[in-house]
N, C-alpha and C. Protein backbone atom coordinates (compact mmCIF):
# COMPACT_ATOMS: atom_id res chain seq x y z
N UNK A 1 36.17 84.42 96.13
CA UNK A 1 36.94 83.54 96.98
C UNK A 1 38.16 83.06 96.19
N UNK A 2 39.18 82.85 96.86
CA UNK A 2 40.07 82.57 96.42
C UNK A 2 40.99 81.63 97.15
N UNK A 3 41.35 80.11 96.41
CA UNK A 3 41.88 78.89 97.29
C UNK A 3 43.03 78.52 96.65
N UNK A 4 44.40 78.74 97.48
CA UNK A 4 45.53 78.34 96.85
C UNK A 4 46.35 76.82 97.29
N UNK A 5 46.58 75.68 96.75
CA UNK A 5 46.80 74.69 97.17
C UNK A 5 48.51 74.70 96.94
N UNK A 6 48.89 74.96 98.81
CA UNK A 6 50.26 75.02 98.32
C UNK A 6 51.05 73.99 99.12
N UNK A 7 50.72 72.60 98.77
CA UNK A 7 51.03 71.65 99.17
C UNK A 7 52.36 71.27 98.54
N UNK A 8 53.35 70.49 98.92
CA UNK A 8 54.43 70.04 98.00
C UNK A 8 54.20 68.52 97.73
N UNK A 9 53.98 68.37 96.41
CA UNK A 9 53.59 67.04 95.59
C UNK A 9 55.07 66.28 94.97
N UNK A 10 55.03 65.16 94.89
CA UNK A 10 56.29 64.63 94.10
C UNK A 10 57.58 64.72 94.60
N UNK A 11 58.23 65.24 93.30
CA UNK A 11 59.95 65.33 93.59
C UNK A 11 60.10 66.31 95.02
N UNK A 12 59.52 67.47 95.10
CA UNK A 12 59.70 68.33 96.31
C UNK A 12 59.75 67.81 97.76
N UNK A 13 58.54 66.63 97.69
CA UNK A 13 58.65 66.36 99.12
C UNK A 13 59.34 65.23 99.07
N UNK A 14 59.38 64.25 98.91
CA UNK A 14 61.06 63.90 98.30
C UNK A 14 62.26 64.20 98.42
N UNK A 15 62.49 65.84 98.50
CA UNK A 15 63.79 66.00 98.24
C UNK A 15 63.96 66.39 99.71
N UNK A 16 62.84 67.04 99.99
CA UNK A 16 62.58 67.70 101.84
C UNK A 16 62.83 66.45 102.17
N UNK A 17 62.32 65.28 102.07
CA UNK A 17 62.48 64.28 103.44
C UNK A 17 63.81 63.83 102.97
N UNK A 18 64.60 64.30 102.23
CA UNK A 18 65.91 63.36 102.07
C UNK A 18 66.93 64.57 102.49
N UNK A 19 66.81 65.60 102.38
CA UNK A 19 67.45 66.97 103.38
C UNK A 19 67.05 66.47 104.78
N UNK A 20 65.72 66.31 104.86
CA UNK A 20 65.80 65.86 106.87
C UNK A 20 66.56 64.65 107.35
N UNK A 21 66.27 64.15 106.67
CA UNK A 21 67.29 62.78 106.66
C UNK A 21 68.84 62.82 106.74
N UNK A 22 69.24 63.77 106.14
CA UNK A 22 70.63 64.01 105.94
C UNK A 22 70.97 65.01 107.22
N UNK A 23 70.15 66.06 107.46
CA UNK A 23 70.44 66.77 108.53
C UNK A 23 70.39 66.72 109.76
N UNK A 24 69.07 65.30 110.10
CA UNK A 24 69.32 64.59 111.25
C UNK A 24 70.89 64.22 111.09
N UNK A 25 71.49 63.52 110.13
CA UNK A 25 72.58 62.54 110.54
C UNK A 25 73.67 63.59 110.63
N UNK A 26 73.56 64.73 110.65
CA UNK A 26 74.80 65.94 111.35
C UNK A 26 75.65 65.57 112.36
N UNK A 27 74.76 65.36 114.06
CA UNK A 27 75.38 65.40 114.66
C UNK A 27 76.21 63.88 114.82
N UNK A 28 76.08 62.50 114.14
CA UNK A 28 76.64 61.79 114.33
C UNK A 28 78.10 62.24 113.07
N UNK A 29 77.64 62.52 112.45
CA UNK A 29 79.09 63.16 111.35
C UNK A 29 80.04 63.96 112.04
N UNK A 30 79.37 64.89 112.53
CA UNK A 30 80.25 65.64 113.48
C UNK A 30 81.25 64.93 114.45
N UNK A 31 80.30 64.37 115.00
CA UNK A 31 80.91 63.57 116.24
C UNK A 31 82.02 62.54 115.70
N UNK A 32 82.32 61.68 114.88
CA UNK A 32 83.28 60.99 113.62
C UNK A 32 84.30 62.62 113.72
N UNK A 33 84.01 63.28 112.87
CA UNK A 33 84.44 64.37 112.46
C UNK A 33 86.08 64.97 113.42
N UNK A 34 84.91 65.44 115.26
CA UNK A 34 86.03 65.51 116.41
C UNK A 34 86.46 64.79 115.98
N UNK A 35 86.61 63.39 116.40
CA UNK A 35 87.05 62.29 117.23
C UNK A 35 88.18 62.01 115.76
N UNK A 36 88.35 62.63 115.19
CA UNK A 36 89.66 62.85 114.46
C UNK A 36 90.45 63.57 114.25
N UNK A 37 89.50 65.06 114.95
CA UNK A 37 90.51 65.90 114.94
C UNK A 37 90.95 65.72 116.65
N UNK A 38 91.05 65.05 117.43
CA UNK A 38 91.45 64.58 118.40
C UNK A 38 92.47 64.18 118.77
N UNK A 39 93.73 65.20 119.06
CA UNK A 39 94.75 64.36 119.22
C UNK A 39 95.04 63.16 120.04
N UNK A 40 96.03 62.09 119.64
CA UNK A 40 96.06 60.89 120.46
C UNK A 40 97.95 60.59 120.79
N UNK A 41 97.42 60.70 122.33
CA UNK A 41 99.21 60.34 122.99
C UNK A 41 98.46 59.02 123.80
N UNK A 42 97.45 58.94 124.64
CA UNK A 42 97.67 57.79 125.11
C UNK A 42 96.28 57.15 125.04
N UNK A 43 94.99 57.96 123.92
CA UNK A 43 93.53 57.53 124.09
C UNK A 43 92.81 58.00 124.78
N UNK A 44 92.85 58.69 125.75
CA UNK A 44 92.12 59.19 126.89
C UNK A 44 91.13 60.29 126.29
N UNK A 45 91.54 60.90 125.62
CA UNK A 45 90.71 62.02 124.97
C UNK A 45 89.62 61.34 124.41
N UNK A 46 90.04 60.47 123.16
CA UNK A 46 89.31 60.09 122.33
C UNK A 46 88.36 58.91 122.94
N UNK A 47 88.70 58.18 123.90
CA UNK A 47 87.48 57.67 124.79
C UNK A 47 86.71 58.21 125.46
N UNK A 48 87.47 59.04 126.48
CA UNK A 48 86.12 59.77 127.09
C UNK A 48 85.60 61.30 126.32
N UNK A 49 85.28 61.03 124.77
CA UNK A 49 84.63 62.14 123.87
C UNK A 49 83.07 61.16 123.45
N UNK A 50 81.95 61.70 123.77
CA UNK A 50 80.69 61.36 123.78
C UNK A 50 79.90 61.97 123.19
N UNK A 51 78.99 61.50 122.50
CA UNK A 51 77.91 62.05 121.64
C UNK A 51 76.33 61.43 122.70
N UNK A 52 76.22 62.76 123.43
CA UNK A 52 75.11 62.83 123.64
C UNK A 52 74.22 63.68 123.18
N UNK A 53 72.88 63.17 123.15
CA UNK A 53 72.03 63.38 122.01
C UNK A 53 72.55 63.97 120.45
N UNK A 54 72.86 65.76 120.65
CA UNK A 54 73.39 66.40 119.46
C UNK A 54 74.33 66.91 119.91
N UNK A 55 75.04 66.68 121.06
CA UNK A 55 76.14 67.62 121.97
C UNK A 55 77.11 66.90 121.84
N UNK A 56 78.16 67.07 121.48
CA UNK A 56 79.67 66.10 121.63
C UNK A 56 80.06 66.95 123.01
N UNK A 57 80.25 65.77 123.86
CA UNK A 57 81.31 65.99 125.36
C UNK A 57 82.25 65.57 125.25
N UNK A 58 83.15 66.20 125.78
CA UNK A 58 84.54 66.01 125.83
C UNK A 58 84.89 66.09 127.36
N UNK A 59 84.65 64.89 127.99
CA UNK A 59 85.03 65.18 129.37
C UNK A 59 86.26 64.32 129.92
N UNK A 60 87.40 65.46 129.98
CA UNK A 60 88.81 64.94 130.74
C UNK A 60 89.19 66.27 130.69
N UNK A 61 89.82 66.65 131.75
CA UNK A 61 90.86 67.73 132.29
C UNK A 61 91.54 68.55 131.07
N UNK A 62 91.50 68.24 130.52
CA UNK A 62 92.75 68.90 129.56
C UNK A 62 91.89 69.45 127.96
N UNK A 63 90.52 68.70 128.31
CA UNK A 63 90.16 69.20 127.19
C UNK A 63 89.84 70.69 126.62
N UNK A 64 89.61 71.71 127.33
CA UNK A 64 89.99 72.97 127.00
C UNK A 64 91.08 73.25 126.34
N UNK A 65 92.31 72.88 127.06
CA UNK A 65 93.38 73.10 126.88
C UNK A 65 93.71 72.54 125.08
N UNK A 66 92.92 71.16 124.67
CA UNK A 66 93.49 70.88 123.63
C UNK A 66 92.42 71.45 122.46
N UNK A 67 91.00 72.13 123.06
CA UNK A 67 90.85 72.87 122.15
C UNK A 67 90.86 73.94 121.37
N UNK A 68 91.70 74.66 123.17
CA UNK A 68 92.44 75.89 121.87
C UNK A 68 93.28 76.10 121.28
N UNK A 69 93.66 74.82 120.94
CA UNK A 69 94.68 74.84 119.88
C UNK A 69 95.97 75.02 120.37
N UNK A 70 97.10 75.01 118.95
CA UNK A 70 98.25 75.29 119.56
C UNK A 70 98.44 76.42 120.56
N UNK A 71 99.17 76.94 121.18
CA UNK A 71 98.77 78.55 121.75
C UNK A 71 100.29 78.50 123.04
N UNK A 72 100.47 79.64 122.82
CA UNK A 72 101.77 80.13 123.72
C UNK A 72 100.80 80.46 124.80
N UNK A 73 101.33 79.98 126.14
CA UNK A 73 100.80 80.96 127.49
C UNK A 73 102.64 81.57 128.21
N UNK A 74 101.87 81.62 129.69
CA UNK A 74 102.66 82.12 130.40
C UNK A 74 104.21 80.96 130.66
N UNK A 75 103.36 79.64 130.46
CA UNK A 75 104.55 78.61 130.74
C UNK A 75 104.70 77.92 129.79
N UNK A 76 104.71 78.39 128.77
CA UNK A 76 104.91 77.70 127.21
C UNK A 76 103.74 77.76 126.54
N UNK A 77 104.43 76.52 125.57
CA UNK A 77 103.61 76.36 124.25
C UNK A 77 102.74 75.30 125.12
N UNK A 78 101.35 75.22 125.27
CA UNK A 78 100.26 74.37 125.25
C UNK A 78 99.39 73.92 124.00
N UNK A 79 98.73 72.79 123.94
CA UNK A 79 97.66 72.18 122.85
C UNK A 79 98.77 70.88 122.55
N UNK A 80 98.29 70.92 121.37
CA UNK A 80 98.51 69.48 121.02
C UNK A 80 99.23 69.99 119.23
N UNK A 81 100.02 69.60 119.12
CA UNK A 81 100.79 69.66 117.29
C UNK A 81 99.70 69.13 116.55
N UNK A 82 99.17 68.04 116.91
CA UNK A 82 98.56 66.94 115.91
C UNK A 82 97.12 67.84 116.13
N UNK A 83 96.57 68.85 116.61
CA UNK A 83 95.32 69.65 116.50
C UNK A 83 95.60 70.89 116.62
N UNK A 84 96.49 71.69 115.57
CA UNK A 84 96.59 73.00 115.81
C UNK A 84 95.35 74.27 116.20
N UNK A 85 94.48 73.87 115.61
CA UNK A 85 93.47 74.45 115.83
C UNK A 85 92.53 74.34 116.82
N UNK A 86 93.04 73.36 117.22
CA UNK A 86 91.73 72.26 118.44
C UNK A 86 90.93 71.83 117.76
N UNK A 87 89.59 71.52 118.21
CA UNK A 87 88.55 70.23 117.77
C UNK A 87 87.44 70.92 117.29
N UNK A 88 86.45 72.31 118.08
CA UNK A 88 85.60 72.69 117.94
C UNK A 88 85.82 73.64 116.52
N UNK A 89 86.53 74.53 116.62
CA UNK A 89 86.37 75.04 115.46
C UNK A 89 86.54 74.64 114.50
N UNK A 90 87.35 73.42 113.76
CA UNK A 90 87.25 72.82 112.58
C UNK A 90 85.63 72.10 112.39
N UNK A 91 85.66 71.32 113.21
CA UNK A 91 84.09 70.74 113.64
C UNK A 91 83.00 71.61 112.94
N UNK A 92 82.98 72.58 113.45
CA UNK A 92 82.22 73.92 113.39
C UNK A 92 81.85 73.85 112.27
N UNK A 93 83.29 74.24 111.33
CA UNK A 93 83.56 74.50 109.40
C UNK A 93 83.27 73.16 109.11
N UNK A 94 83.00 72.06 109.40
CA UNK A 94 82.60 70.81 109.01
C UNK A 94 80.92 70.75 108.59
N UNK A 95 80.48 71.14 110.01
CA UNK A 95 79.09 71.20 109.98
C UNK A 95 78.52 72.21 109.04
N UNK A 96 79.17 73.52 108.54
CA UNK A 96 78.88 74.43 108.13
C UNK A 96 78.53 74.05 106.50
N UNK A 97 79.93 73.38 106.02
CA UNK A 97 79.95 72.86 104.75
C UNK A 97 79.18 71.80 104.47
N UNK A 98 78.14 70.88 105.80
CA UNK A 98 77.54 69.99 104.69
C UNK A 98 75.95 70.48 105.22
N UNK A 99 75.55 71.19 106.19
CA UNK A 99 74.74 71.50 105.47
C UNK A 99 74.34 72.11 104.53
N UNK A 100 75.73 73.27 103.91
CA UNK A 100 75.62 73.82 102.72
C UNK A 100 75.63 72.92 101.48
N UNK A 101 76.01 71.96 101.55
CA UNK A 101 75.92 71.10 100.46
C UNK A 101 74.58 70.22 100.24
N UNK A 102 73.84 70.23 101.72
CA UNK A 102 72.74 69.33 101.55
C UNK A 102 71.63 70.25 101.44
N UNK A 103 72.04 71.96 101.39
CA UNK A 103 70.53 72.71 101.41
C UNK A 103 70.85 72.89 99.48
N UNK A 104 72.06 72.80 99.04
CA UNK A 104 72.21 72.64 97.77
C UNK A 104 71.88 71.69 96.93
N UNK A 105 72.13 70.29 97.55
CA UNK A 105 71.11 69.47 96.96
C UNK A 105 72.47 68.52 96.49
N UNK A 106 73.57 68.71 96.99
CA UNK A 106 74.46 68.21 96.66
C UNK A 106 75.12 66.77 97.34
C-alpha cells in the first residue's frame, strides 16, 4: 500500500489564499482601469460605465463607437483622441499583466 499526503501545509496555502484574494479583486481593478481609459467630453460615458458582477457595461449609444478606437470610416475620423485604442483592449493587457504578476508572486 501506498499513501501520499499531498496536502499544502504553511507558506503554500498562504500564498494560494493570497493569489485568490488578489484575483478575486481583478474585476474591480479592471473596472478603475476602463473608467480611465474613458474618454470624457461631457461624463456620460463614464457614468453610465458599470461593474456588474465581473462584466464592465458600458451602456450609452456611442459606446462601440468609442471602443474602437481612433478609426477612419466612410464619414470621417470616429473614436475619441483621448482613447486611441478604445477601452477594451487596453483593459484586456491590464488584466493580462496582473494576473501575470500575481501567478508570479509579485
Amino acid at each position: 500500500m501506498v499513501n501520499l499526503d499531498a496536502s499544502f501545509k504553511g507558506d503554500v496555502s498562504q500564498m494560494l489564499s493570497k493569489m485568490k484574494k488578489e484575483l478575486n479583486n481583478i474585476p474591480k481593478e479592471a473596472y478603475q482601469f476602463f473608467l480611465k481609459q474613458t474618454p470624457v467630453r461631457s461624463g456620460n460615458a463614464k457614468r453610465n460605465t458599470k461593474l456588474k458582477g465581473n462584466t464592465i457595461q458600458a451602456n450609452y449609444q456611442y459606446a462601440e463607437v468609442l471602443d474602437k478606437g481612433r478609426h477612419m470610416t466612410s464619414r470621417g475620423m470616429r473614436g475619441s483622441e483621448q482613447a486611441p485604442e478604445g477601452m477594451t483592449k487596453p483593459t484586456e493587457e491590464f488584466i493580462q499583466q496582473r494576473v501575470d504578476k500575481i501567478v508570479k508572486g509579485k
